[in-house]
C-alpha atoms as a PDB file:
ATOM      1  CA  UNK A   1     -20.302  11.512  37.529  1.00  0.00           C
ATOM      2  CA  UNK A   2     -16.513  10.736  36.430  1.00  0.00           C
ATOM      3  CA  UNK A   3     -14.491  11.290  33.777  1.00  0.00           C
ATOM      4  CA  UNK A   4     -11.532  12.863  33.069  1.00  0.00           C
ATOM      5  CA  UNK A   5     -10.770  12.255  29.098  1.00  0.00           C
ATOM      6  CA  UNK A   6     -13.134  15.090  26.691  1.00  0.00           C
ATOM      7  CA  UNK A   7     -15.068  12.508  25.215  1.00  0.00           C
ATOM      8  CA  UNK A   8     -15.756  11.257  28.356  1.00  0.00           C
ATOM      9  CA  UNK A   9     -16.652  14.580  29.877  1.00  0.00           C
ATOM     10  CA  UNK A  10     -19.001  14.742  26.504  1.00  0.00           C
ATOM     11  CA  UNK A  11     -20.764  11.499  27.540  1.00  0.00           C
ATOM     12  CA  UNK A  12     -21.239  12.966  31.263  1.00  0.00           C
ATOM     13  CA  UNK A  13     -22.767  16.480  29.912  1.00  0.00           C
ATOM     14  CA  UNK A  14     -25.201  14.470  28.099  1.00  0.00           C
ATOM     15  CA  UNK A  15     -26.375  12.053  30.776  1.00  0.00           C
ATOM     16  CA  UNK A  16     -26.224  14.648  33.281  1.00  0.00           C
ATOM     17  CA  UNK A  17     -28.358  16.933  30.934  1.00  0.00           C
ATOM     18  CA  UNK A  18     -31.247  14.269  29.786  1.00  0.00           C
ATOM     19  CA  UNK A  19     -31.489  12.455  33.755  1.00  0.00           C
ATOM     20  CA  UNK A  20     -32.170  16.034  35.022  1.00  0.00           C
ATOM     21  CA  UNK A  21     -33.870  18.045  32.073  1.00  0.00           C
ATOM     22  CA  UNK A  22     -34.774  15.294  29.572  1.00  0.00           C
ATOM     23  CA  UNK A  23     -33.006  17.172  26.647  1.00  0.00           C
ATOM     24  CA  UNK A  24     -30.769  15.686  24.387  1.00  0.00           C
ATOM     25  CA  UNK A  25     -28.210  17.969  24.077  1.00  0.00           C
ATOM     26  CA  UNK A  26     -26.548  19.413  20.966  1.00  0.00           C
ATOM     27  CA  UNK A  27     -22.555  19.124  20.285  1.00  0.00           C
ATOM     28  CA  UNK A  28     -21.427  22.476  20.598  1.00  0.00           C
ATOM     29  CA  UNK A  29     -18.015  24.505  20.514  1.00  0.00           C
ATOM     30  CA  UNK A  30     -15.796  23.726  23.429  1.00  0.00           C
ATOM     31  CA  UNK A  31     -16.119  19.897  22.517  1.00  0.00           C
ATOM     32  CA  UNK A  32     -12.606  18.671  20.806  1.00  0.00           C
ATOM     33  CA  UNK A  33     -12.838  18.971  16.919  1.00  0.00           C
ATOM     34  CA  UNK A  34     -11.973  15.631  15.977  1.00  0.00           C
ATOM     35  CA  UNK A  35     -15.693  14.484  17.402  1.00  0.00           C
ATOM     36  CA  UNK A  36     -16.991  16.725  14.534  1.00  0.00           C
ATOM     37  CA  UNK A  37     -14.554  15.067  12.136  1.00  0.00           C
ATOM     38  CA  UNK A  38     -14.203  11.123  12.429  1.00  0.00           C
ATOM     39  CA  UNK A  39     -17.507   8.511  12.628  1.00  0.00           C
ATOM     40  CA  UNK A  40     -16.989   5.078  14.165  1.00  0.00           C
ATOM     41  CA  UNK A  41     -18.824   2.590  16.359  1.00  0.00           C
ATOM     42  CA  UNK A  42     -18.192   3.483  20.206  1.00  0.00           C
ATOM     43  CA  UNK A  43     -20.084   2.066  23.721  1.00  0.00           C
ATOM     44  CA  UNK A  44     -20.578   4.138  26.463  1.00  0.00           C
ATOM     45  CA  UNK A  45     -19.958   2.521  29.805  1.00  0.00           C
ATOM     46  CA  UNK A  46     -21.574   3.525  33.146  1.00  0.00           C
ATOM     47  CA  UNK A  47     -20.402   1.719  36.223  1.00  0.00           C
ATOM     48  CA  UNK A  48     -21.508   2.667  40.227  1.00  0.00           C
ATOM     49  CA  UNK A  49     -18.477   3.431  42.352  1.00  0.00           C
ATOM     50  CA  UNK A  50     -18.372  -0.799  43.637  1.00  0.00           C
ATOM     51  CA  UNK A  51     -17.564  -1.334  40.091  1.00  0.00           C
ATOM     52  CA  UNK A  52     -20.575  -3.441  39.138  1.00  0.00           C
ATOM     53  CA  UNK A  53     -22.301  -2.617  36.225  1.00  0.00           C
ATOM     54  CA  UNK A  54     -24.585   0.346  35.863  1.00  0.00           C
ATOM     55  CA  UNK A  55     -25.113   0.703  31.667  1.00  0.00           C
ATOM     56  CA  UNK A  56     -23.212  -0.205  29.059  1.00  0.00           C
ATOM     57  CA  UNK A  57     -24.769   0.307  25.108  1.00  0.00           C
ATOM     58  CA  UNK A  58     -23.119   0.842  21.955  1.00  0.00           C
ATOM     59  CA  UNK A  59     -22.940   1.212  18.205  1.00  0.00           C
ATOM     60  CA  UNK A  60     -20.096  -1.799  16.036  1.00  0.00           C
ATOM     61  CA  UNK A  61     -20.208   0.467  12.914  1.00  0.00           C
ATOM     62  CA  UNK A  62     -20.719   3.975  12.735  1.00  0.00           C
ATOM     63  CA  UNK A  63     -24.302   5.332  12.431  1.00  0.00           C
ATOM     64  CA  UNK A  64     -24.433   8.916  13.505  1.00  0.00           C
ATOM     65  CA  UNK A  65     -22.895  12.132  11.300  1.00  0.00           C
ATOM     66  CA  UNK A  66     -19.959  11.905  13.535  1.00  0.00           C
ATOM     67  CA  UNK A  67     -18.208  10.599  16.821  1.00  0.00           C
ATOM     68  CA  UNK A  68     -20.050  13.657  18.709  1.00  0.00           C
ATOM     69  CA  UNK A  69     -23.407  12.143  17.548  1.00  0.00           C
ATOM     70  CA  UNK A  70     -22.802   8.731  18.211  1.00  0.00           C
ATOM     71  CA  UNK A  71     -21.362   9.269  21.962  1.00  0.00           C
ATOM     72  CA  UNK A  72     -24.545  11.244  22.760  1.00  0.00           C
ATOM     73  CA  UNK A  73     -27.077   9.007  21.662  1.00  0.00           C
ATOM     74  CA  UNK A  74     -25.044   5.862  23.070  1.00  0.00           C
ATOM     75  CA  UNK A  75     -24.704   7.720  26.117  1.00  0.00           C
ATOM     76  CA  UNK A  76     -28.275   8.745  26.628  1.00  0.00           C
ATOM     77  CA  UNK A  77     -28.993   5.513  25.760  1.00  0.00           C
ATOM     78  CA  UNK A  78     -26.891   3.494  28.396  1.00  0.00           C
ATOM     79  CA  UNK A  79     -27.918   5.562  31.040  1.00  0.00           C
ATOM     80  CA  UNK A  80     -32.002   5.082  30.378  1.00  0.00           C
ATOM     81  CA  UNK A  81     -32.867   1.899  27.784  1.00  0.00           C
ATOM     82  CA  UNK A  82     -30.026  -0.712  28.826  1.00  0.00           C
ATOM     83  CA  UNK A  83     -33.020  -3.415  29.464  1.00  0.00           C
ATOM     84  CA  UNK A  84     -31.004  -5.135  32.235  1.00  0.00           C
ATOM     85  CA  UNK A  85     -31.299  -2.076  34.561  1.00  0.00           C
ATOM     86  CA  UNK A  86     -33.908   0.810  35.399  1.00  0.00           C
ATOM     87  CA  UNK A  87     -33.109   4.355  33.811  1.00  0.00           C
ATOM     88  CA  UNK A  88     -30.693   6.284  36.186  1.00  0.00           C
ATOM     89  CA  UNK A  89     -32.069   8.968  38.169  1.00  0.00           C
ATOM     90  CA  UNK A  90     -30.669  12.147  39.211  1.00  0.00           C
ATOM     91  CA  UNK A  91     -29.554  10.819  42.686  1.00  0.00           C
ATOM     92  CA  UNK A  92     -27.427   8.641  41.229  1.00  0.00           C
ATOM     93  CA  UNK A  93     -25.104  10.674  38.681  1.00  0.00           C
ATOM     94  CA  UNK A  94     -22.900  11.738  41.204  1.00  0.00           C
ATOM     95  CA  UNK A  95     -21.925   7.831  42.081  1.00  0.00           C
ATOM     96  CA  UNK A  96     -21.530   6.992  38.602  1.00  0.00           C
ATOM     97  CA  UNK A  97     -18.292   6.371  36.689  1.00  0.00           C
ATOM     98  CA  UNK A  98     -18.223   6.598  32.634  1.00  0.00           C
ATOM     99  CA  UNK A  99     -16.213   4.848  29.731  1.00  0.00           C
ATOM    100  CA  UNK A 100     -15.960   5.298  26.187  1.00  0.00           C
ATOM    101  CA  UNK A 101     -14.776   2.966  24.046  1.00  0.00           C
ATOM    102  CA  UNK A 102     -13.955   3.982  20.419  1.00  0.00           C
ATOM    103  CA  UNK A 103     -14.342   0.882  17.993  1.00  0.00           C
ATOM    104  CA  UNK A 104     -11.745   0.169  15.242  1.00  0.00           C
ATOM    105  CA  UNK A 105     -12.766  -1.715  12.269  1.00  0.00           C
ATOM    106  CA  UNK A 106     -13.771  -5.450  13.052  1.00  0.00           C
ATOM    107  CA  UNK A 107     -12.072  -8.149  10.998  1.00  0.00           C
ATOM    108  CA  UNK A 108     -12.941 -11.650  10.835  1.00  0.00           C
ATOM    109  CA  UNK A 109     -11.397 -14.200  12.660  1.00  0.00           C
ATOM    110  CA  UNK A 110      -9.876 -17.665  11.276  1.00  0.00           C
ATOM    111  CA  UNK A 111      -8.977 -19.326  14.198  1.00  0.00           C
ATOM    112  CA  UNK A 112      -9.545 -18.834  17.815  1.00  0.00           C
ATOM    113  CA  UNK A 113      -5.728 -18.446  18.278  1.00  0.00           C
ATOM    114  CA  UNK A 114      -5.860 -14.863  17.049  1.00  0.00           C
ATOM    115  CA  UNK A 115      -7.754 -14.391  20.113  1.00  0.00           C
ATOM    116  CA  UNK A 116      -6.794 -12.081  23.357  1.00  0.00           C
ATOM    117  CA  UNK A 117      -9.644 -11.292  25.162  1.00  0.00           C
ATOM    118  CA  UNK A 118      -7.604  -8.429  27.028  1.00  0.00           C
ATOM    119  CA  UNK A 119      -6.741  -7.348  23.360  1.00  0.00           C
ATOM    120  CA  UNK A 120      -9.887  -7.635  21.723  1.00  0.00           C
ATOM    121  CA  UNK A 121     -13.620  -7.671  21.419  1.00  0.00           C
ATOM    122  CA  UNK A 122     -15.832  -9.847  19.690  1.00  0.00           C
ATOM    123  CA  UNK A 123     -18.703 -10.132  17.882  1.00  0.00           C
ATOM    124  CA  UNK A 124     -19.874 -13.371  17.560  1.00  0.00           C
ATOM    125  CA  UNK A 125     -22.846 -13.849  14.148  1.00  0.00           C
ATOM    126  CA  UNK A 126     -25.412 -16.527  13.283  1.00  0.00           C
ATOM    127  CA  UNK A 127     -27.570 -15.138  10.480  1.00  0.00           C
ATOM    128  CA  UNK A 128     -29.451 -11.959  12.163  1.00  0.00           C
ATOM    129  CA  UNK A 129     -28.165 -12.935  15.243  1.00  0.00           C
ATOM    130  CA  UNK A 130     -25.134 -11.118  17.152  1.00  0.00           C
ATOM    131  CA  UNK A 131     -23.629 -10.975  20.696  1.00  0.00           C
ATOM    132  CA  UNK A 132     -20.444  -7.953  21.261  1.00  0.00           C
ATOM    133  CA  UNK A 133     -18.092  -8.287  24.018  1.00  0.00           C
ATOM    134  CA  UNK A 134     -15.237  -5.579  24.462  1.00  0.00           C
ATOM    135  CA  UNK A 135     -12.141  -6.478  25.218  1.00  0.00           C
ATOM    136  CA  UNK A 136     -10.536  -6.268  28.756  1.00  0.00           C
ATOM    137  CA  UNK A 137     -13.580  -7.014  31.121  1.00  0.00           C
ATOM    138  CA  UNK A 138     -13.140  -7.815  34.291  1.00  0.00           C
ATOM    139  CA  UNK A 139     -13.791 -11.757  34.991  1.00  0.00           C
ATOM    140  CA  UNK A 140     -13.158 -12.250  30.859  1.00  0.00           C
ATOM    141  CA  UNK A 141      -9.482 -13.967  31.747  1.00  0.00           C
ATOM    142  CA  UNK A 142     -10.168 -16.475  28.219  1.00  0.00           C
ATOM    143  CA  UNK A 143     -11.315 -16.679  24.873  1.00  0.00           C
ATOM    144  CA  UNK A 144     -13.775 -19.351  25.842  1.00  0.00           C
ATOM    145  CA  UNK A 145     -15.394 -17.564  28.560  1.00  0.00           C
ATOM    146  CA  UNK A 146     -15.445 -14.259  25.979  1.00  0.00           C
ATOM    147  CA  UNK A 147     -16.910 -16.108  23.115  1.00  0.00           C
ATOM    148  CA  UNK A 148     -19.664 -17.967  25.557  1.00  0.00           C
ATOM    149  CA  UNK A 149     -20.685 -14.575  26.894  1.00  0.00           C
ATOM    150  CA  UNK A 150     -20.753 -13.244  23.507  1.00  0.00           C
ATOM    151  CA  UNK A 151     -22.901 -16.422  21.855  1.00  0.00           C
ATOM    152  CA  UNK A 152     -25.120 -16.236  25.220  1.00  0.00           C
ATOM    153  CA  UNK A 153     -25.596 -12.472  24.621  1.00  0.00           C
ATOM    154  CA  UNK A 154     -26.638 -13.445  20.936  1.00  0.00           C
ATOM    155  CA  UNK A 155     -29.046 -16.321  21.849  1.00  0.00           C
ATOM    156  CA  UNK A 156     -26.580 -18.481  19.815  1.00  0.00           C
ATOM    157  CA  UNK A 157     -26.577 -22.333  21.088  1.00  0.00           C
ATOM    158  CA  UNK A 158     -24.419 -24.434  18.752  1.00  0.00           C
ATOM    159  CA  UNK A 159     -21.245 -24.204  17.547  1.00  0.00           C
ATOM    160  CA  UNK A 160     -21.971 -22.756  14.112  1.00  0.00           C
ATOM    161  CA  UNK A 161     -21.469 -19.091  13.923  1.00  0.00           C
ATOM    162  CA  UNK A 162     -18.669 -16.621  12.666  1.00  0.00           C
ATOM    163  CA  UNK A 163     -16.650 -14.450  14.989  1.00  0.00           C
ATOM    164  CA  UNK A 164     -14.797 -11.035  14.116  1.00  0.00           C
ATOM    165  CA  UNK A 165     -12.346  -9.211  16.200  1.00  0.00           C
ATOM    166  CA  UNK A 166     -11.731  -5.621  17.341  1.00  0.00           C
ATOM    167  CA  UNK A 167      -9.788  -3.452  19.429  1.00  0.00           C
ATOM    168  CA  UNK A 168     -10.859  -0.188  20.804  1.00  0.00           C
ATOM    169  CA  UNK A 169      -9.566   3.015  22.430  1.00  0.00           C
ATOM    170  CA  UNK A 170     -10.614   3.107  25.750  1.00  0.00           C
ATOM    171  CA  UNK A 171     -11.530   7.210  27.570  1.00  0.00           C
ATOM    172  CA  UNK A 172     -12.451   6.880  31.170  1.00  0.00           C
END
């Protein structure tokens, strides 16, 4: 697997260690200490060397102890229950390349204007219903093709819905 940014290398010790051993690992010494210390929302990205999408699952708000926490269970997660792919298996972790993105606090949106989808992600809402993009994905070039990705991701079909904006900090 690759990664080069601690976080990152977290993610990769966790996948590597629940595809081989099927052990969720504990956060442990050597990891930096501000993964102890802050909590936020963060998705954990797993693409195969062609670029095409391997995993990708996540957390908008915060709902582990801490950042350490809430990479390994989004990691773990992305690599075996994203329902649009089968869990990875060990054969594959070495052709594997990993991204975390950190979420900052989402704010709502007035107008589409306030919109950069190279900027930031959306979360588009209808009731219980709710579709996340991140920002700067390849192929999203406009705010209409991010918020129709977002709506289809959300099973929302009309026009009536709220949408919030985010930006993140990217590890790869």
């Amino acid at each position: 697997m690759i990664g080069e940014h601690p976080y990152v290398k977290w993610a990769i010790e966790v996948i590597e260690n629940y595809v081989k051993h099927k052990r969720a690992i504990e956060p442990h010494e050597g990891l930096p200490k501000e993964l102890f210390e802050r909590r936020a929302g963060c998705f954990v990205t797993l693409h195969n060397l062609d670029g095409s999408l391997r995993g990708c699952i996540g957390t908008f708000v915060p709902v582990r102890e801490n950042l350490a926490y809430e990479i390994r269970d989004n990691a773990i997660a992305a690599a075996t229950r994203d329902p649009r792919f089968p869990p990875v298996q060990p054969y594959e972790l070495d052709n594997i390349v990993v991204n975390v993105d950190v979420l900052n606090p989402y704010e709502p949106v007035e107008s589409i204007s306030e919109l950069d989808p190279k900027k930031y992600g959306i979360i588009v809402q209808k009731g219980w219903r709710r579709g996340l993009l991140l920002p700067d994905i390849e192929g999203v070039d406009t705010v209409e093709e991010q918020i129709r990705i977002a709506k289809l991701k959300a099973g929302i079909f009309d026009d009536d819905f709220e949408i919030y904006k985010f930006t993140v900090e990217r590890y790869r």
